[in-house]
N, C-alpha and C. Protein backbone atom coordinates (compact mmCIF):
# COMPACT_ATOMS: atom_id res chain seq x y z
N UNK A 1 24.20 12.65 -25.42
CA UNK A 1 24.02 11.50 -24.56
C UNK A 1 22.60 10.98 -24.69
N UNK A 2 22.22 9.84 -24.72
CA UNK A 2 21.23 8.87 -25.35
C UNK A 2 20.48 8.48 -23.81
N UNK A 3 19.78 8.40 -23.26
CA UNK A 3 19.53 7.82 -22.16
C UNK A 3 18.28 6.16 -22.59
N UNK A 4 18.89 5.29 -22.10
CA UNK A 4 18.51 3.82 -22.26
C UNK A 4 16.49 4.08 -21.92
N UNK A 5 15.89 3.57 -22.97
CA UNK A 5 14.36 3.31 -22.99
C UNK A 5 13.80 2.26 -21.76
N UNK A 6 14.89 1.55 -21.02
CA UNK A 6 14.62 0.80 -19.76
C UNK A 6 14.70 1.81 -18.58
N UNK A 7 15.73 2.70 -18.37
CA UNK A 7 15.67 3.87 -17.61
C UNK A 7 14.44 4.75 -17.76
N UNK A 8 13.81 4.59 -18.82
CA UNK A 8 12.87 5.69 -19.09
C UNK A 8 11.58 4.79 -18.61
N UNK A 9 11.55 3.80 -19.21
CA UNK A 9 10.49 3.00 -18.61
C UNK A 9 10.25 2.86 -16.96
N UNK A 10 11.51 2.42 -16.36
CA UNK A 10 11.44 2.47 -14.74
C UNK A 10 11.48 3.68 -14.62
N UNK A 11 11.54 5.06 -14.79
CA UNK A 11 11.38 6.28 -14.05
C UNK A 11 9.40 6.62 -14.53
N UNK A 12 8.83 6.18 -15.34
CA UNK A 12 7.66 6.23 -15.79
C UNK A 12 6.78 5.09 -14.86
N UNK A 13 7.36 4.06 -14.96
CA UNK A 13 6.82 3.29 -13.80
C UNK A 13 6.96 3.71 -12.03
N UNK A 14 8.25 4.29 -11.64
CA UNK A 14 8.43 4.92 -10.16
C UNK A 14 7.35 5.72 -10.10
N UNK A 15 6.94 6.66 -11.11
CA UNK A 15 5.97 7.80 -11.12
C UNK A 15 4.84 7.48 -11.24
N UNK A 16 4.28 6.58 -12.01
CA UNK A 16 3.05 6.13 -11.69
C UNK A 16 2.49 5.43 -10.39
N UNK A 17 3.70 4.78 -9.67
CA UNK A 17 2.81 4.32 -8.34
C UNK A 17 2.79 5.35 -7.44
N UNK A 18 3.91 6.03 -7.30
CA UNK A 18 3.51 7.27 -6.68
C UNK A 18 2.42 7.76 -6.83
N UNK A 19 2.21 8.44 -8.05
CA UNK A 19 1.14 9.39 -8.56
C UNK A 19 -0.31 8.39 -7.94
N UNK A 20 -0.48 6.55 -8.49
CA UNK A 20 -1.55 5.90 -7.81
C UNK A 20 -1.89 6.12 -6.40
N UNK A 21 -0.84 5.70 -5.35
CA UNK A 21 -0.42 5.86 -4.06
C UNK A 21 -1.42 6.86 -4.16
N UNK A 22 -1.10 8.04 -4.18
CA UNK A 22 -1.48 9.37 -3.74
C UNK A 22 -3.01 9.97 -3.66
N UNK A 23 -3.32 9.34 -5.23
CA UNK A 23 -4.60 9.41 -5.60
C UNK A 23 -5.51 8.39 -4.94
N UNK A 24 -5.30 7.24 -4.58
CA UNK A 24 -5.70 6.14 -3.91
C UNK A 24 -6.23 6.69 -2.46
N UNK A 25 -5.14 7.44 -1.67
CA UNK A 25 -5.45 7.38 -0.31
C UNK A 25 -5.63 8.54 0.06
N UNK A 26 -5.91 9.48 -1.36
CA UNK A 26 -6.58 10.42 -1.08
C UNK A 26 -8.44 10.71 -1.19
N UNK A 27 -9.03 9.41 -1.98
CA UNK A 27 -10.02 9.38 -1.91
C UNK A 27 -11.13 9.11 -0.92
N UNK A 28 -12.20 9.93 -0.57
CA UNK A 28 -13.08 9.61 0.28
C UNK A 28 -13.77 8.12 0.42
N UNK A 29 -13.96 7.76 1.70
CA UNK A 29 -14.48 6.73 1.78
C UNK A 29 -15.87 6.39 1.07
N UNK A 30 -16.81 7.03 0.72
CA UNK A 30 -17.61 7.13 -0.01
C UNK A 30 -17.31 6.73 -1.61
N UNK A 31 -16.71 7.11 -2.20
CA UNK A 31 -15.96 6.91 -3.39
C UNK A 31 -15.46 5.39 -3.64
N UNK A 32 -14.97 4.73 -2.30
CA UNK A 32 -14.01 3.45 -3.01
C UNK A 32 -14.42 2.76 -3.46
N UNK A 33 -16.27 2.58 -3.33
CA UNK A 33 -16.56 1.07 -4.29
C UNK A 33 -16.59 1.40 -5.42
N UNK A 34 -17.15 2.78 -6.21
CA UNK A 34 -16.72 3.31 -7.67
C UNK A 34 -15.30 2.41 -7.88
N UNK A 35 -14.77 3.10 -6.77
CA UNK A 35 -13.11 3.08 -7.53
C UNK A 35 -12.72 1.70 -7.81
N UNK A 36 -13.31 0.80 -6.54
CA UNK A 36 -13.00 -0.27 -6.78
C UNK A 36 -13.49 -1.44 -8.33
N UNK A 37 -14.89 -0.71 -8.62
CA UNK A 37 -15.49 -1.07 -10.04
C UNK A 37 -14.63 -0.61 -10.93
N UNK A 38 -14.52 0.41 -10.63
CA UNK A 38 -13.20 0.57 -11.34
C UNK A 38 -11.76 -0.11 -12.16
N UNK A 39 -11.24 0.07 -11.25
CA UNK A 39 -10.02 -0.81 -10.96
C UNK A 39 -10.40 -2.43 -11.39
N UNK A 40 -11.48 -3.17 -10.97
CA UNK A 40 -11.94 -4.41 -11.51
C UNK A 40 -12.00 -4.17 -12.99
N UNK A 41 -12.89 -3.17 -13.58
CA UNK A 41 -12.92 -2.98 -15.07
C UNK A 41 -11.41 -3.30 -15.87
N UNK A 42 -11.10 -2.60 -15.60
CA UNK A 42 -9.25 -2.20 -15.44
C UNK A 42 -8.35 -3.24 -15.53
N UNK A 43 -8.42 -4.35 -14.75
CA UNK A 43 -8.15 -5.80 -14.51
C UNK A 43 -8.56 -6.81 -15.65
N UNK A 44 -9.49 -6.46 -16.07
CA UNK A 44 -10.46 -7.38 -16.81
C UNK A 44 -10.15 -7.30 -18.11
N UNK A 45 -9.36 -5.76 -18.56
CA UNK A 45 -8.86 -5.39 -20.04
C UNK A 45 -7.37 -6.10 -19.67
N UNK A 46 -6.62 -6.12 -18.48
CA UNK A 46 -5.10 -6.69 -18.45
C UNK A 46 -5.53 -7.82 -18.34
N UNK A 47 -6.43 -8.86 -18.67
CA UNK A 47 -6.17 -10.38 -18.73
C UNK A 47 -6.55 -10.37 -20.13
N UNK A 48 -7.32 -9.50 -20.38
CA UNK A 48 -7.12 -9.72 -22.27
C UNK A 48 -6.12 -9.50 -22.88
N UNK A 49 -5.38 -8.68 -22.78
CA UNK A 49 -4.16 -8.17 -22.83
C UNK A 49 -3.04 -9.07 -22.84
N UNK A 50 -3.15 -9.81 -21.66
CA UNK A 50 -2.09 -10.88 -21.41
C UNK A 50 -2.13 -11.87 -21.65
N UNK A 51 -3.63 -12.44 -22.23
CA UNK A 51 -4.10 -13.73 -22.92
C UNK A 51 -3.60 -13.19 -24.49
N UNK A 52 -4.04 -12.64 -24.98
CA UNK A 52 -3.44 -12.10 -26.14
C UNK A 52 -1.90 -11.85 -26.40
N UNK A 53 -0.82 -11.34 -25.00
CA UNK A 53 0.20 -11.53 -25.81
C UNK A 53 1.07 -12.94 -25.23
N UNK A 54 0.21 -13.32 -24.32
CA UNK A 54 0.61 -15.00 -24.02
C UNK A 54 0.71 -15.85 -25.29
N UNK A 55 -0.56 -15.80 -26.42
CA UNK A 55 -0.97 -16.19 -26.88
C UNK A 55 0.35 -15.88 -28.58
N UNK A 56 0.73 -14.66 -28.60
CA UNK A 56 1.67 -14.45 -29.46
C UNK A 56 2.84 -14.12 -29.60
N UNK A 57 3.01 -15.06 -28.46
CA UNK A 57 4.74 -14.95 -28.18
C UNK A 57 5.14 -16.42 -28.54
N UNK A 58 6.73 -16.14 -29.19
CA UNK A 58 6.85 -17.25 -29.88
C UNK A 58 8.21 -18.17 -28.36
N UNK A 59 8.27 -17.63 -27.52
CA UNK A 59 9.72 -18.53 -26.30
C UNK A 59 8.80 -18.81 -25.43
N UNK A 60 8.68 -19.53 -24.52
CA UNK A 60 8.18 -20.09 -23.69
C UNK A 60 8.46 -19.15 -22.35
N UNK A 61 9.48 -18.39 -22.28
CA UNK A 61 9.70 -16.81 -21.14
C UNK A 61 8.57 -15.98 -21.70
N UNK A 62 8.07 -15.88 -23.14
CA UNK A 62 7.16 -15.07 -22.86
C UNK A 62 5.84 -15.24 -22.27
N UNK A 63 5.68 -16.68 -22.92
CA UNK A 63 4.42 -17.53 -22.41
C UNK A 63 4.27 -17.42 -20.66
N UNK A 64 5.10 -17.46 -20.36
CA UNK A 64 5.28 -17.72 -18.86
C UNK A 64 4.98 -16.53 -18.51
N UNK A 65 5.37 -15.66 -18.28
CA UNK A 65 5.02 -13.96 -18.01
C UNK A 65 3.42 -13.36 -18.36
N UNK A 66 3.22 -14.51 -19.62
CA UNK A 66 1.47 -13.94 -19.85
C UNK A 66 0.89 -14.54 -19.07
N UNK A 67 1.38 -15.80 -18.79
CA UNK A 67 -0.07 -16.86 -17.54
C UNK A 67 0.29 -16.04 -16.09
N UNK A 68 1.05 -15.75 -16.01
CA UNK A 68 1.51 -15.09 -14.49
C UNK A 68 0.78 -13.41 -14.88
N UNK A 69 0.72 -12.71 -15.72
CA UNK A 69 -0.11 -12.11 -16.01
C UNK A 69 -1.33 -11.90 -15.74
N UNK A 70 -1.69 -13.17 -16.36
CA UNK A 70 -3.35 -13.60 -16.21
C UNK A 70 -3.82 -13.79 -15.09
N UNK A 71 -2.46 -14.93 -14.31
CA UNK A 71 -3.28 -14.90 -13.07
C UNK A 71 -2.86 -14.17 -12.05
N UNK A 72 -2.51 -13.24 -12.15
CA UNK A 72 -1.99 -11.97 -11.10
C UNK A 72 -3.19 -11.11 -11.18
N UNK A 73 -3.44 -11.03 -12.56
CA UNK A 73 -4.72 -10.40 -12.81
C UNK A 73 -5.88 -10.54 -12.23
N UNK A 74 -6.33 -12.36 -12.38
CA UNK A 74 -7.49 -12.72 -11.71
C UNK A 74 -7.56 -13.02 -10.51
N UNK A 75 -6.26 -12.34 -9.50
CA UNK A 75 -6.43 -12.69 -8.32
C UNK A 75 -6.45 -11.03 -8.12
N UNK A 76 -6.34 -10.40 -8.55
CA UNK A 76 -6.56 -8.86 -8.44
C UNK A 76 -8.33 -8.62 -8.52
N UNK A 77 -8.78 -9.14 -9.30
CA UNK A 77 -10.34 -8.82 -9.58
C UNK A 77 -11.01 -9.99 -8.81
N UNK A 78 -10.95 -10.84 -8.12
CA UNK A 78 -11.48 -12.00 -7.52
C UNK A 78 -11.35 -11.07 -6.25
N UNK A 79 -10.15 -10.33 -5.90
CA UNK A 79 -9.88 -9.66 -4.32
C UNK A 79 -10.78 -7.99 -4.63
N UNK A 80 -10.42 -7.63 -5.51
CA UNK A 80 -11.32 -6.67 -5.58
C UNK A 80 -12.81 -6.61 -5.82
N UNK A 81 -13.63 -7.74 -6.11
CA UNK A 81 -15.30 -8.12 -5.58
C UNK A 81 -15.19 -8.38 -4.54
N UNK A 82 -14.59 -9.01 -3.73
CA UNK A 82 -14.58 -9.74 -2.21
C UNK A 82 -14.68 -8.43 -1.51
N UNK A 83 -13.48 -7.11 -1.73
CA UNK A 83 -13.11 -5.61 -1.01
C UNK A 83 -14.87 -4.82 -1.58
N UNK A 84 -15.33 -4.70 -2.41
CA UNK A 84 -16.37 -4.39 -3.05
C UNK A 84 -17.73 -4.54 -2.19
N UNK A 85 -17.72 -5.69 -2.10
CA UNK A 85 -19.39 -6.30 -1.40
C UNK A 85 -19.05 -6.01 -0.36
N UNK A 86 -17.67 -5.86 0.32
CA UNK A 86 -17.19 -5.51 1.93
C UNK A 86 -18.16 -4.43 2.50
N UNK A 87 -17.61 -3.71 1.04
CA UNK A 87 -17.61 -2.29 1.48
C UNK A 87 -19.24 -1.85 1.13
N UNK A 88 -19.99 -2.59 0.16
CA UNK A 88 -21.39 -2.28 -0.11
C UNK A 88 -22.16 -2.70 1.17
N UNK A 89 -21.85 -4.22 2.11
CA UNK A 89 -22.33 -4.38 2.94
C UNK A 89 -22.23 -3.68 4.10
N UNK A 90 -20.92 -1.99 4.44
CA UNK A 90 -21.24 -1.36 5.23
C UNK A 90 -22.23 -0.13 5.20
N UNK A 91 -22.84 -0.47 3.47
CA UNK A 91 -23.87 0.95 3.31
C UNK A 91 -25.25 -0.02 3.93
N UNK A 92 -25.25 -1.24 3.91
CA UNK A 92 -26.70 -1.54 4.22
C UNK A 92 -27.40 -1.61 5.79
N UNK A 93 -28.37 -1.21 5.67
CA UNK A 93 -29.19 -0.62 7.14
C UNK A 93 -29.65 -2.17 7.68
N UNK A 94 -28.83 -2.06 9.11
CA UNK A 94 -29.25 -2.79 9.75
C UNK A 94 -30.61 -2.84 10.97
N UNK A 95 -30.84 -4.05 10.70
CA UNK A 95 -32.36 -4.39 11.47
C UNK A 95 -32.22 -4.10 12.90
N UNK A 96 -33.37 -3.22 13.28
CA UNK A 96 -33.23 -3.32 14.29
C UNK A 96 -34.32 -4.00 15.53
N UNK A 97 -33.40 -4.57 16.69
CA UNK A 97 -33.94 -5.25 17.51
C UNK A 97 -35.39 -4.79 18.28
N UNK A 98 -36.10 -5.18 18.16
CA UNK A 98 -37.67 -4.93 19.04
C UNK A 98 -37.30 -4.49 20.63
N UNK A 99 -37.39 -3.61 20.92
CA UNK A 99 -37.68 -3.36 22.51
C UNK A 99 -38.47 -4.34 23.59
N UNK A 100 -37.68 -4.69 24.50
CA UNK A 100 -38.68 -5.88 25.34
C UNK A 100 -39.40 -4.76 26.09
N UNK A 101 -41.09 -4.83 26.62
CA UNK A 101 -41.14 -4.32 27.66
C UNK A 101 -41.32 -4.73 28.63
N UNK A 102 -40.53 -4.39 29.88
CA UNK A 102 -40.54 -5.25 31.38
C UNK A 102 -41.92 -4.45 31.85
N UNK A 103 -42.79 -5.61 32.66
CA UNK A 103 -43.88 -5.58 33.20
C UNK A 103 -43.71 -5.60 34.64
């Protein structure tokens, strides 16, 4: 018995978001802006990726799947700087207010 390379693909895909999931919300808060540089890096190789096979596909279904690609992509890394500086602006030390003294 032969089992179909689309079955194999969706049981490889079920397992990877799991496996992400897991690893994701198991990391310390300290850690997420790495992760999140990360993950932006990451983003930045899937719009090359998808400009490239946008770019060499010969039906117009494939074309379509690469721009939706692309821009799934660049709304992934546009949201992940925005989550980024969030999170850098809760490491920075805030000013603090002068003491009045009552006379």
């Amino acid at each position: 018995m032969e089992v179909s390379h689309t079955v194999i693909n969706l049981i490889i895909f079920v397992l990877a978001i799991y496996v992400g999931y897991h690893v994701v919300w198991t990391v310390t808060p300290a850690l997420h802006t790495p992760l999140m540089a990360v993950t932006n890096a990451i983003s930045a190789i899937v719009i090359v990726g998808a400009m490239l096979a946008a770019a060499q596909t010969e039906t117009w279904g494939g074309r379509t799947m690469g721009i939706l690609a692309v821009a799934l992509a660049a709304v992934n890394i546009f949201g992940g700087f925005l989550v980024t500086r969030r999170m850098l602006e809760m490491f920075k030390k805030k000013d603090k207010k002068p003491v009045e003294v009552k006379q």
